[in-house]
N, C-alpha and C. Protein backbone atom coordinates (compact mmCIF):
# COMPACT_ATOMS: atom_id res chain seq x y z
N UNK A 1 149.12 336.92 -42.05
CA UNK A 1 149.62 338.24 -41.75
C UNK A 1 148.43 339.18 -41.51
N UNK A 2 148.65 340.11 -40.55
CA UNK A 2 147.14 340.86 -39.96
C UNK A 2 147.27 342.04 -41.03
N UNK A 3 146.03 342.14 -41.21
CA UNK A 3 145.47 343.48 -42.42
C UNK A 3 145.11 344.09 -41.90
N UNK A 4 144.49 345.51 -42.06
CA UNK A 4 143.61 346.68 -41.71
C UNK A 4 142.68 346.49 -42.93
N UNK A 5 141.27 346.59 -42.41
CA UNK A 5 140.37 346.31 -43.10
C UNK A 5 138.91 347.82 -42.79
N UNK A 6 138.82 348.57 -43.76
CA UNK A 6 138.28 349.66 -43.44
C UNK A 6 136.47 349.42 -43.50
N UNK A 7 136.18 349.86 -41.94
CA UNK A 7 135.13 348.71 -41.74
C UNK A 7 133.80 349.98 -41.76
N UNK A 8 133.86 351.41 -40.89
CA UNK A 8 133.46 352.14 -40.77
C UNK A 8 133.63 353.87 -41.20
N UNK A 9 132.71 354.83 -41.40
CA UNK A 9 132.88 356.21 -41.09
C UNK A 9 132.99 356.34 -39.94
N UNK A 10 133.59 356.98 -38.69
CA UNK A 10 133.81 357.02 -37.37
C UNK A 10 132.34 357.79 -36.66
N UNK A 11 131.85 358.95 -37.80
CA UNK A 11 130.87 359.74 -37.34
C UNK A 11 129.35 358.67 -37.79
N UNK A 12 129.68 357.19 -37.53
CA UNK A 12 128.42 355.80 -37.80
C UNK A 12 128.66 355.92 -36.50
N UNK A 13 129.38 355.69 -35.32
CA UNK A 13 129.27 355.42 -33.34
C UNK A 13 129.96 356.11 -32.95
N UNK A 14 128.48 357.18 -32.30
CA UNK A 14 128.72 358.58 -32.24
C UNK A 14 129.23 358.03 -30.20
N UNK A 15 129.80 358.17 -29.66
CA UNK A 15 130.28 358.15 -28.29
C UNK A 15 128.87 357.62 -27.48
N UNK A 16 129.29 356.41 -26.96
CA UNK A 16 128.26 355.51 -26.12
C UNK A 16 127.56 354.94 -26.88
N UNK A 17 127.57 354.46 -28.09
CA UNK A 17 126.95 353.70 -28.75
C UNK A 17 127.36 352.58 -29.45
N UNK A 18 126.89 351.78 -29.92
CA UNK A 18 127.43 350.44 -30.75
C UNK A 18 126.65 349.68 -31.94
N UNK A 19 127.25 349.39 -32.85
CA UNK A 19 126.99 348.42 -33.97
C UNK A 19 127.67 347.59 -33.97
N UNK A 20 126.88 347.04 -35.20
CA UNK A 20 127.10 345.45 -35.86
C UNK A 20 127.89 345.57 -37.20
N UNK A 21 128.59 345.69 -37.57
CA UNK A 21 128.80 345.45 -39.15
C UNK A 21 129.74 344.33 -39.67
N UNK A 22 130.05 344.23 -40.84
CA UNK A 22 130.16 342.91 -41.79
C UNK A 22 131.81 343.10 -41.57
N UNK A 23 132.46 342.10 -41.08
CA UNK A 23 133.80 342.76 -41.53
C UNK A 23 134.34 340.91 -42.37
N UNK A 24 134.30 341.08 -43.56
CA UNK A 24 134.92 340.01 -44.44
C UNK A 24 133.64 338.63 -43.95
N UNK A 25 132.28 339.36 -43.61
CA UNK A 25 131.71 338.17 -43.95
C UNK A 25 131.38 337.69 -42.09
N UNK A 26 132.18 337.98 -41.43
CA UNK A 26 132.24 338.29 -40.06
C UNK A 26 131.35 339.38 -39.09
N UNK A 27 130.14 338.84 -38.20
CA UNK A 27 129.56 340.20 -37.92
C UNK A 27 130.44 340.56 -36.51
N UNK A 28 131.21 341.64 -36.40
CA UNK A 28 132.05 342.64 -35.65
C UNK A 28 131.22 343.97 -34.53
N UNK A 29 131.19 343.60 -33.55
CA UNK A 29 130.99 345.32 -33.01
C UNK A 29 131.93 346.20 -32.54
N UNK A 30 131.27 347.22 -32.88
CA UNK A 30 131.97 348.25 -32.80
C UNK A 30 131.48 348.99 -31.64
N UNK A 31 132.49 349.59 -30.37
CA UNK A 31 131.16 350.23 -29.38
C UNK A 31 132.27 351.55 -29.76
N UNK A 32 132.01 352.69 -29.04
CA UNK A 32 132.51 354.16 -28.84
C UNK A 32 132.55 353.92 -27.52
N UNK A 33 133.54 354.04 -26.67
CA UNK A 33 133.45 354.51 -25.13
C UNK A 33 134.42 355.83 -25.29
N UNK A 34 133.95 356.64 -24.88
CA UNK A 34 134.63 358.42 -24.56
C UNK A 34 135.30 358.24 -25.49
N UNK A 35 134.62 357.87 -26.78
CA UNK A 35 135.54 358.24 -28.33
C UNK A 35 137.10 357.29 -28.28
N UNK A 36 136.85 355.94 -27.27
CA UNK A 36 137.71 354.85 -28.25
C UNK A 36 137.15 353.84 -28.58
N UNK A 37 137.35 353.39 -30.34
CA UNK A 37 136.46 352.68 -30.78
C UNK A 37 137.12 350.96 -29.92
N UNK A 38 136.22 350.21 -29.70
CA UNK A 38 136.41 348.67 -29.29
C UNK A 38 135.44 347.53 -30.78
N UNK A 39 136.20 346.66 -31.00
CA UNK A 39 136.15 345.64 -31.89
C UNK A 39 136.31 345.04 -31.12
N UNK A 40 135.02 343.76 -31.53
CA UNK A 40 134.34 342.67 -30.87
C UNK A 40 133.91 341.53 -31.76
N UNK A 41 134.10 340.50 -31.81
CA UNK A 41 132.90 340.00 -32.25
C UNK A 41 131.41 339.79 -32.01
N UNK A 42 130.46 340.41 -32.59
CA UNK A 42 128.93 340.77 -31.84
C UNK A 42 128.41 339.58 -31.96
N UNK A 43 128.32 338.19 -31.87
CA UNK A 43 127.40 337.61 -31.26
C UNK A 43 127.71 336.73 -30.37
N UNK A 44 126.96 336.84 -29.27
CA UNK A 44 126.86 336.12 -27.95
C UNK A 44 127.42 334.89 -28.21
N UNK A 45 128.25 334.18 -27.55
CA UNK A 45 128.57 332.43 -27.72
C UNK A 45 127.54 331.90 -26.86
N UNK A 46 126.73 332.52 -26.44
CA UNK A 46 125.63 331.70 -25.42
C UNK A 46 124.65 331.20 -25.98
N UNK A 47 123.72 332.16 -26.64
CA UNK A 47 122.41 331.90 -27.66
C UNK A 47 122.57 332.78 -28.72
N UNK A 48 123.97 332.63 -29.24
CA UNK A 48 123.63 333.71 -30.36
C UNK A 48 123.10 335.11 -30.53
N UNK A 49 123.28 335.58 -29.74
CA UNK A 49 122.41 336.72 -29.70
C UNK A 49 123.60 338.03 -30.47
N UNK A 50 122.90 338.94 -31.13
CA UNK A 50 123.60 340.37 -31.85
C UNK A 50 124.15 341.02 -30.50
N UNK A 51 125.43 341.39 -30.00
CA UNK A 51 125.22 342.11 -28.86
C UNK A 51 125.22 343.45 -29.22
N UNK A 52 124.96 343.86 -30.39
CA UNK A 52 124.59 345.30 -30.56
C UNK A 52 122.92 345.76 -30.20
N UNK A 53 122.38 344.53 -30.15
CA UNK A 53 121.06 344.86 -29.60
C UNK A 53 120.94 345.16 -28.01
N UNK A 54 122.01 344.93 -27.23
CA UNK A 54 121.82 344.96 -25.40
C UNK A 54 122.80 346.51 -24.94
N UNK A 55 122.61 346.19 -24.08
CA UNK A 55 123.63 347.86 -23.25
C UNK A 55 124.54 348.57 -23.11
N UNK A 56 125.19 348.99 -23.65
CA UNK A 56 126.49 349.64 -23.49
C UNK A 56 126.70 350.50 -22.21
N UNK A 57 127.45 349.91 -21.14
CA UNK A 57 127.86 350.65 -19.70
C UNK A 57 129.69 350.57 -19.80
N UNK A 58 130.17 351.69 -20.41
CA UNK A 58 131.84 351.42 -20.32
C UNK A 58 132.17 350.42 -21.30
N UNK A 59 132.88 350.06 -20.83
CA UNK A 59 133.57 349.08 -21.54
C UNK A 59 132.66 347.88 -21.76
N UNK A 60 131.92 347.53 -21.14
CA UNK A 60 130.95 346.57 -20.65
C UNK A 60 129.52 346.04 -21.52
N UNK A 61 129.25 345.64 -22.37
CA UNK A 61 127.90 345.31 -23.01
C UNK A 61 127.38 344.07 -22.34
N UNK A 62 126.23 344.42 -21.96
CA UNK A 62 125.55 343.65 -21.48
C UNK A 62 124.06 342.79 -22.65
N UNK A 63 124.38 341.27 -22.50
CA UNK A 63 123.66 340.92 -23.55
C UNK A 63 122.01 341.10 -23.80
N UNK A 64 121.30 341.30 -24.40
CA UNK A 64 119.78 341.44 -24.31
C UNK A 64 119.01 340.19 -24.05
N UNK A 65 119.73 338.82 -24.52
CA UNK A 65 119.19 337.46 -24.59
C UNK A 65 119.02 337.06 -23.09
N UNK A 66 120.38 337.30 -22.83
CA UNK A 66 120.36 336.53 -21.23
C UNK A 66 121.16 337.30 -20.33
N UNK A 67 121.52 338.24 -20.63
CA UNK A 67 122.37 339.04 -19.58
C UNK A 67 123.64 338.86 -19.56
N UNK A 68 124.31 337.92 -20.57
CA UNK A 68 126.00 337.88 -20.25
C UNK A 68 126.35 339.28 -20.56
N UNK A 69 127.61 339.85 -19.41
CA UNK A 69 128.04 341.15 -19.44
C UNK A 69 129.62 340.95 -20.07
N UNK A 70 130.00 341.18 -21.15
CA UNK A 70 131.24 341.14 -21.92
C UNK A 70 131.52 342.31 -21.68
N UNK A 71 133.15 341.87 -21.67
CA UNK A 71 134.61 342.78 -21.45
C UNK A 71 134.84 343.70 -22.55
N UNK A 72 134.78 344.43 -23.34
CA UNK A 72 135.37 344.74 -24.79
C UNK A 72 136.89 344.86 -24.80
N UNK A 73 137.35 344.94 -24.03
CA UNK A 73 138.97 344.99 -23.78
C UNK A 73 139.21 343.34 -23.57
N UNK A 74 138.78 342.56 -23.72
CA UNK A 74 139.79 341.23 -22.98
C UNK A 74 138.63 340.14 -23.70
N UNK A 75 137.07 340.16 -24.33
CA UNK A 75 136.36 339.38 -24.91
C UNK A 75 135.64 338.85 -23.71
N UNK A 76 136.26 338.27 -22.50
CA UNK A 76 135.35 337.81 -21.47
C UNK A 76 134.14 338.25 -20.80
N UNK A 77 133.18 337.00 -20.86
CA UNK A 77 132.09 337.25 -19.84
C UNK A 77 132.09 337.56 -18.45
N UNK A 78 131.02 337.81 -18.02
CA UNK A 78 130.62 337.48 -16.43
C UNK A 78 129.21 336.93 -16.89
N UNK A 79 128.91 335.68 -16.24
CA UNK A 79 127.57 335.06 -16.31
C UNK A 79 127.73 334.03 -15.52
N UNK A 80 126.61 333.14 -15.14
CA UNK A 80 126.35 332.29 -14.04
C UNK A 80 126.99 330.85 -14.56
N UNK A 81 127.36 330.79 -16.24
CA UNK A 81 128.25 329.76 -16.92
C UNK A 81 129.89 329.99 -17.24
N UNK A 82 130.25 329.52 -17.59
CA UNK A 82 131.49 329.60 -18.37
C UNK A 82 131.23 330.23 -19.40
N UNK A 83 131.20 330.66 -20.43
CA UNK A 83 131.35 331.17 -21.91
C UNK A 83 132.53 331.40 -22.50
N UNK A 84 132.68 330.76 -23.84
CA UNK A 84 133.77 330.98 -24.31
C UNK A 84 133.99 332.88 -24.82
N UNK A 85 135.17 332.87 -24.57
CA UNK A 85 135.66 334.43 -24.70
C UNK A 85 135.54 334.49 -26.14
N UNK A 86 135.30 336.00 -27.01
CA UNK A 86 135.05 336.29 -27.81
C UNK A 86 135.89 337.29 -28.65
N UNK A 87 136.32 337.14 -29.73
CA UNK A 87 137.53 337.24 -30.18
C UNK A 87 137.53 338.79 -30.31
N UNK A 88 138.17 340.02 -29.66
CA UNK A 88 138.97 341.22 -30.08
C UNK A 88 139.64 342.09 -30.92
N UNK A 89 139.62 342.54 -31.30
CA UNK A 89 140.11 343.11 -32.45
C UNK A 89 141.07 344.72 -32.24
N UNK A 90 142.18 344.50 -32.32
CA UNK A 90 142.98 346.04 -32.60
C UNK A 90 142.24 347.05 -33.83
N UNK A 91 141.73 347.93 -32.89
CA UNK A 91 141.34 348.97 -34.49
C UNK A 91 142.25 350.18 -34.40
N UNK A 92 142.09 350.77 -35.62
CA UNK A 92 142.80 352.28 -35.56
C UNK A 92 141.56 353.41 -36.64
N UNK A 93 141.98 354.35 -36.01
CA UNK A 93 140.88 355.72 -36.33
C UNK A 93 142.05 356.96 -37.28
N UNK A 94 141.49 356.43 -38.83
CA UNK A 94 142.20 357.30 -39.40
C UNK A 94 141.81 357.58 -40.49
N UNK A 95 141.87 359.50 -40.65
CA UNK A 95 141.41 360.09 -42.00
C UNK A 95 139.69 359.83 -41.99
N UNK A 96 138.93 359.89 -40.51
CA UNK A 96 137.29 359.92 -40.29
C UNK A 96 137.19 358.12 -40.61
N UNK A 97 137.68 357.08 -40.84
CA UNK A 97 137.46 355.96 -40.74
C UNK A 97 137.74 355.19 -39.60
N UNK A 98 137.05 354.03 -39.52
CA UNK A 98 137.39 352.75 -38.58
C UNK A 98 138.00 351.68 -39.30
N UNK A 99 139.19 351.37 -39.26
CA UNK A 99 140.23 350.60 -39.46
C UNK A 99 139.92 348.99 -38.34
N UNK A 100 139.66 347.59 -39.01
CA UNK A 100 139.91 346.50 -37.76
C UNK A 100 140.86 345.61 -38.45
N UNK A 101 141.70 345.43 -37.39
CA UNK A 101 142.88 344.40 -37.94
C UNK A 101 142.16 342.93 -37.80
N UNK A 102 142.55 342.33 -38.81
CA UNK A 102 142.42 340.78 -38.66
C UNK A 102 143.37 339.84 -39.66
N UNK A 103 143.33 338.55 -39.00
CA UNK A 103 144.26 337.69 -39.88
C UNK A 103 144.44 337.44 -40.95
């Protein structure tokens, strides 16, 4: 059954920015696009990489390792391989927190 799991202060990704944090042991990103938060799982399925360390354009993070450009809405890459898609997360923004649902 999916939980809400209170992961962040909202004023931690201030608009256009992104982290990494722990959610149950799980490292999760979090980006801000025009103040809606996106849940991710942050590391690359390619080489492992943190994708809180690479670019935030929109919806779009682009990896620092090798350039895979992930979806934050849908988990999918664009890269010159296949990559497996990367798991999503429903969040909610309530009472100055970041709320991520998981199983």
């Amino acid at each position: 059954m999916p939980r809400l799991i209170k992961v962040a202060v909202v004023d931690e990704i201030a608009d256009g920015t992104m982290r990494t944090f722990d959610v149950e042991g799980r490292p999760v990103l979090l980006a801000n696009v025009e103040g809606k938060i996106y849940a991710m799982d942050a590391m690359c399925s390619h080489e492992e990489w943190d994708l809180s360390e690479g670019e935030l354009q929109g919806a779009k993070v682009t990896c620092a390792g090798h350039g895979a450009v992930w979806d934050l809405t849908t988990g999918t890459a664009e890269f010159d391989e296949p990559l497996p898609a990367l798991k999503t997360y429903r969040t909610l923004v309530k009472d100055g927190f970041v709320y991520v649902e998981v199983d």
